[in-house]
N, C-alpha and C. Protein backbone atom coordinates (compact mmCIF):
# COMPACT_ATOMS: atom_id res chain seq x y z
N UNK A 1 -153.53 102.53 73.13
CA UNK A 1 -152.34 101.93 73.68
C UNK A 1 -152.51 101.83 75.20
N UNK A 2 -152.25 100.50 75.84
CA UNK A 2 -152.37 100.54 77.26
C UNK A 2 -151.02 100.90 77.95
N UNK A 3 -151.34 101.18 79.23
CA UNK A 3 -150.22 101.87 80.15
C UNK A 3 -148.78 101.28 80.05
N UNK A 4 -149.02 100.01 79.87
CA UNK A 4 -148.14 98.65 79.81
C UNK A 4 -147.15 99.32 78.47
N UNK A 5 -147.84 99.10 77.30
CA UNK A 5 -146.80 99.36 76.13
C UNK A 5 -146.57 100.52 76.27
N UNK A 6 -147.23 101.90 76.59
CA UNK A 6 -146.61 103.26 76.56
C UNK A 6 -145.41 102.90 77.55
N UNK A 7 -145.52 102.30 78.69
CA UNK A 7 -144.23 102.54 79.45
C UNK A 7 -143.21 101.41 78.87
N UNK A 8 -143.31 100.32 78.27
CA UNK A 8 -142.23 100.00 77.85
C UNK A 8 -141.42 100.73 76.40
N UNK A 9 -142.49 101.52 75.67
CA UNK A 9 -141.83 102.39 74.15
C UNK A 9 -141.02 102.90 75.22
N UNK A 10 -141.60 104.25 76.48
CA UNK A 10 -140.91 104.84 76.94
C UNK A 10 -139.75 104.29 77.36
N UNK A 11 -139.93 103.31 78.05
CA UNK A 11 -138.44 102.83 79.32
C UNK A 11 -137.74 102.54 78.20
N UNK A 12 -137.34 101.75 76.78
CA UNK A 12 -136.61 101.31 75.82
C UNK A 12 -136.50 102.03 74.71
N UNK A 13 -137.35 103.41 74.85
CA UNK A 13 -136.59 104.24 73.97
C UNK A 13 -137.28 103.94 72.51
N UNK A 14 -138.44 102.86 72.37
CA UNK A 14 -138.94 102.57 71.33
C UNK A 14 -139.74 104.15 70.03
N UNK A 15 -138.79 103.99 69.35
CA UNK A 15 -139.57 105.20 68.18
C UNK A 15 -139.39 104.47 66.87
N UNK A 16 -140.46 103.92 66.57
CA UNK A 16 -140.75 102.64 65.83
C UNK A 16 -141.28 103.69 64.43
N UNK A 17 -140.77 103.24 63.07
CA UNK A 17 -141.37 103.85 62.00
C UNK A 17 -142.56 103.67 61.36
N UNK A 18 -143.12 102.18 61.55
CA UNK A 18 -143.93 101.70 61.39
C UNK A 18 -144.75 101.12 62.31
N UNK A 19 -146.15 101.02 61.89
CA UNK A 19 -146.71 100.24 63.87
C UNK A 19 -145.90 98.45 63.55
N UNK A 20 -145.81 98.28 62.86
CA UNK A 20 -145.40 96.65 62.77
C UNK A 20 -144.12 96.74 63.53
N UNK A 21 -143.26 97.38 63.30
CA UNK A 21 -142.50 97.78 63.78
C UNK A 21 -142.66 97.68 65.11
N UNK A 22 -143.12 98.51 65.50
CA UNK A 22 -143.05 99.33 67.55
C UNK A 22 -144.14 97.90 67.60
N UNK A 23 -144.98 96.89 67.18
CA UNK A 23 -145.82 95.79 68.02
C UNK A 23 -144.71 94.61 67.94
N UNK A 24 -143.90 94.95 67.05
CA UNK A 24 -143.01 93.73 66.91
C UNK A 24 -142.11 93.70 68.30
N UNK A 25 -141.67 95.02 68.48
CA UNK A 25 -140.87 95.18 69.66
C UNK A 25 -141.34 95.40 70.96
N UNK A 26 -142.58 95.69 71.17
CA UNK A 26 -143.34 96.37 72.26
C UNK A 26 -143.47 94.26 72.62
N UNK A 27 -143.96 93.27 71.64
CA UNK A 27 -144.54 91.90 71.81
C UNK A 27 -143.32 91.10 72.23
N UNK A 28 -141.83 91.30 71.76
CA UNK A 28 -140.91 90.65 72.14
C UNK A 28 -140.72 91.07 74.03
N UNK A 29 -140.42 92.48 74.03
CA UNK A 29 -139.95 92.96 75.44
C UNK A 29 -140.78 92.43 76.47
N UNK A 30 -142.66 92.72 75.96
CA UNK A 30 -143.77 92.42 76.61
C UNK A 30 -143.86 90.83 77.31
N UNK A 31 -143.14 89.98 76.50
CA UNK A 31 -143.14 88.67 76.73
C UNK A 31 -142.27 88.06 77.80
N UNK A 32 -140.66 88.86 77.42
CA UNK A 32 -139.64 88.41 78.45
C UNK A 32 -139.96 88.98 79.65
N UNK A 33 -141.08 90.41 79.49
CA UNK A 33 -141.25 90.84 80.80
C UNK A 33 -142.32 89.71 81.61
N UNK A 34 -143.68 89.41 80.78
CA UNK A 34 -144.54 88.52 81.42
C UNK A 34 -143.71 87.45 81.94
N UNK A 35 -142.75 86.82 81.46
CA UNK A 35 -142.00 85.46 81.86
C UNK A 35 -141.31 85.57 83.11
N UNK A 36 -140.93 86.78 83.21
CA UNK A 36 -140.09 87.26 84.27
C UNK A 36 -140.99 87.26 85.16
N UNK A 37 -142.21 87.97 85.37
CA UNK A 37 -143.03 88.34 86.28
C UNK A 37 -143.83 86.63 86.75
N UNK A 38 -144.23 86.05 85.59
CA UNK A 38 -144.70 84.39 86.02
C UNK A 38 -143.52 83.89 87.11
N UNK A 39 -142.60 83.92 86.68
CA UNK A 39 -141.22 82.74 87.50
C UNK A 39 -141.01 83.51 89.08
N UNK A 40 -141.18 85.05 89.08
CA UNK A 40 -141.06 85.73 90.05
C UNK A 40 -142.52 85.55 91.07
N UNK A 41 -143.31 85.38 90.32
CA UNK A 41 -145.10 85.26 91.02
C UNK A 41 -144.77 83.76 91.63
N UNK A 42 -144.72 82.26 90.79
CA UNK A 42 -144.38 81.33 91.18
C UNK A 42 -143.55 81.37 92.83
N UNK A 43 -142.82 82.39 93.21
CA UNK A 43 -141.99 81.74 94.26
C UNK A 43 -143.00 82.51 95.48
N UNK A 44 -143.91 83.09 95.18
CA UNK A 44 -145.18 84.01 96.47
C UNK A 44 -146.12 83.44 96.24
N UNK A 45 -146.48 82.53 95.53
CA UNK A 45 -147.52 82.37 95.44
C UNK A 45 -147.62 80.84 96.47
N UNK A 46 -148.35 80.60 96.95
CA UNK A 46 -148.96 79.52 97.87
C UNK A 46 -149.25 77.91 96.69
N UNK A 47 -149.05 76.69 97.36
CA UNK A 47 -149.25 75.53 96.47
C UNK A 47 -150.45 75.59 95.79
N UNK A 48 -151.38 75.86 96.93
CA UNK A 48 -153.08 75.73 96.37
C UNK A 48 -152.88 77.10 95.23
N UNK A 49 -152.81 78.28 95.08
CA UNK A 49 -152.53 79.61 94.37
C UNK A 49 -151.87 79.18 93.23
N UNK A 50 -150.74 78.32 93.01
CA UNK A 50 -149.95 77.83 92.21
C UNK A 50 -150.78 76.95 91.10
N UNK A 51 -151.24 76.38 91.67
CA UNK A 51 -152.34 75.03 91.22
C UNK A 51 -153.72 75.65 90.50
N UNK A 52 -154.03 76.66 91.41
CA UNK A 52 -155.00 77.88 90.48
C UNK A 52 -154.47 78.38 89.35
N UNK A 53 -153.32 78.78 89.60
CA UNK A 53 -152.61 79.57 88.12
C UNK A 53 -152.19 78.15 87.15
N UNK A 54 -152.03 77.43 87.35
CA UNK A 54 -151.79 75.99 86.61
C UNK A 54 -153.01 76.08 85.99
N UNK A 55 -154.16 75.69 86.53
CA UNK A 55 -155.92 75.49 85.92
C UNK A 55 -155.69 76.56 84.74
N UNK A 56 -155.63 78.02 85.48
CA UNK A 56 -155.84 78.98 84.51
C UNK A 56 -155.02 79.25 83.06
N UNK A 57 -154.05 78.75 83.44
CA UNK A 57 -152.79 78.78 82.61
C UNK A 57 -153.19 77.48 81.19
N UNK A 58 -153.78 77.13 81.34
CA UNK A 58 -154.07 75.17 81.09
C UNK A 58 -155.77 76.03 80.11
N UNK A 59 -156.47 77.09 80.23
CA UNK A 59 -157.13 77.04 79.36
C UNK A 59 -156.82 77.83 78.24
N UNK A 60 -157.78 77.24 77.12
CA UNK A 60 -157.49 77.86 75.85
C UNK A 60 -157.80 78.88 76.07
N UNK A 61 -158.72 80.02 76.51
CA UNK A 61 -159.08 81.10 76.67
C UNK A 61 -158.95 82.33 77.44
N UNK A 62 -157.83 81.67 78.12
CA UNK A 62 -156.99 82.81 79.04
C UNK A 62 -156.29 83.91 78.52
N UNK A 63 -156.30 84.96 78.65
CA UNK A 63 -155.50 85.99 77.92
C UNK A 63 -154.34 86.34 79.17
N UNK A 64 -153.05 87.11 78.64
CA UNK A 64 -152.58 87.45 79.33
C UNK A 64 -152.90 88.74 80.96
N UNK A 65 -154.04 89.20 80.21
CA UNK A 65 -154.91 89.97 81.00
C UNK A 65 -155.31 89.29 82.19
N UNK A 66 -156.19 87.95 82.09
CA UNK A 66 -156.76 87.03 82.96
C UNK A 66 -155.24 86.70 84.15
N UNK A 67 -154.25 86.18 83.70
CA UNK A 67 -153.18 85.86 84.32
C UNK A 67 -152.61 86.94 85.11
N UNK A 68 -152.41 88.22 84.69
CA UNK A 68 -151.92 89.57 85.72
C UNK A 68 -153.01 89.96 86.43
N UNK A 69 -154.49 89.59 85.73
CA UNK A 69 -155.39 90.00 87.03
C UNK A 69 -155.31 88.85 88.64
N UNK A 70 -155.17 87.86 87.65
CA UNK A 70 -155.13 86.78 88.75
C UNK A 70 -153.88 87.28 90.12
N UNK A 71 -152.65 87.14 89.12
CA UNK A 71 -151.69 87.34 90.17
C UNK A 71 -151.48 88.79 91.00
N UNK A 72 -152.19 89.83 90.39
CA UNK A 72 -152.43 91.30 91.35
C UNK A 72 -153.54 90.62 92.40
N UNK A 73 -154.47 89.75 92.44
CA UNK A 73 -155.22 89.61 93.20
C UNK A 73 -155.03 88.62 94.54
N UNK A 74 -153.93 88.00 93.90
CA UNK A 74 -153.13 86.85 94.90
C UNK A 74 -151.96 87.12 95.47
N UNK A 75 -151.54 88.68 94.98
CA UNK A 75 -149.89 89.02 95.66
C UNK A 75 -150.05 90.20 95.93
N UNK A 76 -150.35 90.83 97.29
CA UNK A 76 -150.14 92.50 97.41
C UNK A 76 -149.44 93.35 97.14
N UNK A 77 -148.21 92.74 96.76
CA UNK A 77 -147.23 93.81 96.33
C UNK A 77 -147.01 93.43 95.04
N UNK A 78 -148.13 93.44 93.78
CA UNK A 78 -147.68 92.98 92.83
C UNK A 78 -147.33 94.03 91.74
N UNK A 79 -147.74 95.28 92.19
CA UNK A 79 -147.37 96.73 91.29
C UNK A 79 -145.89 96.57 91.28
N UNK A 80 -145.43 96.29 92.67
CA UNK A 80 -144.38 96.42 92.98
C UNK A 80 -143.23 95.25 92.44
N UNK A 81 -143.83 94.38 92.27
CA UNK A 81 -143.63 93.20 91.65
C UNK A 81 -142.64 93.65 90.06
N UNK A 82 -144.17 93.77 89.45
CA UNK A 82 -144.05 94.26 87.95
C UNK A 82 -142.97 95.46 87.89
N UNK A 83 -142.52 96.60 88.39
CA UNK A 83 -142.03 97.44 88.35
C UNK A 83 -140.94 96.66 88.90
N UNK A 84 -140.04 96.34 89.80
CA UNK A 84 -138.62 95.50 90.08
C UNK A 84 -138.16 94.83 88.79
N UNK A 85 -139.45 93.85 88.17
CA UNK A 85 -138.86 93.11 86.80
C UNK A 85 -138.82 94.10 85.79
N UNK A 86 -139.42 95.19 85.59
CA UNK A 86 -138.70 96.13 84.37
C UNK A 86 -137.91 96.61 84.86
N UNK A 87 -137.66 96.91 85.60
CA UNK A 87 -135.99 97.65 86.12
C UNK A 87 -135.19 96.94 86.22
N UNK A 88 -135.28 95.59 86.51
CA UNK A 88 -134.19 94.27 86.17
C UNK A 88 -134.16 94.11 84.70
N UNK A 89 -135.12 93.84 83.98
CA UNK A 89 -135.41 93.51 82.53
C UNK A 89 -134.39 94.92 81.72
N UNK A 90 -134.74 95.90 81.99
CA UNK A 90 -134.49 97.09 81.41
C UNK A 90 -132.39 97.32 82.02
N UNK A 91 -132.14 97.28 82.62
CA UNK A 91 -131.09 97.29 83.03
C UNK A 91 -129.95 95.83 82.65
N UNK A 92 -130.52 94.44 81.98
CA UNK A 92 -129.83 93.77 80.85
C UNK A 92 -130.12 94.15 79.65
N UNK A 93 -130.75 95.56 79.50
CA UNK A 93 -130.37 95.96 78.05
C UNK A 93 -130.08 96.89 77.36
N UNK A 94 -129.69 98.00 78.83
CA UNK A 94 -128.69 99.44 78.70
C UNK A 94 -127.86 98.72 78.88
C-alpha cells in the first residue's frame, strides 16, 4: 500500500471488510482528490508548463504517477499543495 492510500484509509476512517471494498473507496476519494489537485496545479502552472501537462495528459501511457511526478517537479510547494486539497477534500465530508 502506498503512502497516498494509507493516508487517505486513515484521514476517512476507511475499515473496509473486504479489499474490494477499501479499493473501491480508497479509487473514488483518490480521484476527487487527483481532480482537485489538477484544477489547483492548472492555476501555478506557467502556459508553456500547462501545454506540457496537456502533451502528457494526451498520452495513452501516462499513469497517474507520471502526472504528480510532473507537477512536484514544476511547483515547489507541491507537498504542500496536495496536503491543503485533502484537508479541503476531507473537511466536505466530516
Amino acid at each position: 500500500m502506498n503512502k497516498l492510500t494509507a493516508d487517505i484509509m486513515k484521514d476517512w476512517n476507511i475499515n473496509p471488510k473486504t479489499d474490494a471494498e477499501k479499493n473501491a473507496e480508497v479509487l473514488r476519494i483518490g480521484q476527487t482528490l487527483y481532480q482537485a489537485i489538477l484544477v489547483k496545479s492548472l492555476d501555478i502552472l506557467s502556459e508553456k508548463e500547462e501545454e506540457k501537462l496537456d502533451a502528457l495528459l494526451n498520452k495513452d501511457t501516462t499513469t497517474v504517477e507520471d502526472v504528480l511526478k510532473f507537477l512536484k517537479s514544476k511547483i515547489p510547494t507541491f507537498d504542500l499543495l496536495v496536503k491543503e486539497e485533502r484537508e479541503n477534500l476531507l473537511a466536505t465530508f466530516v
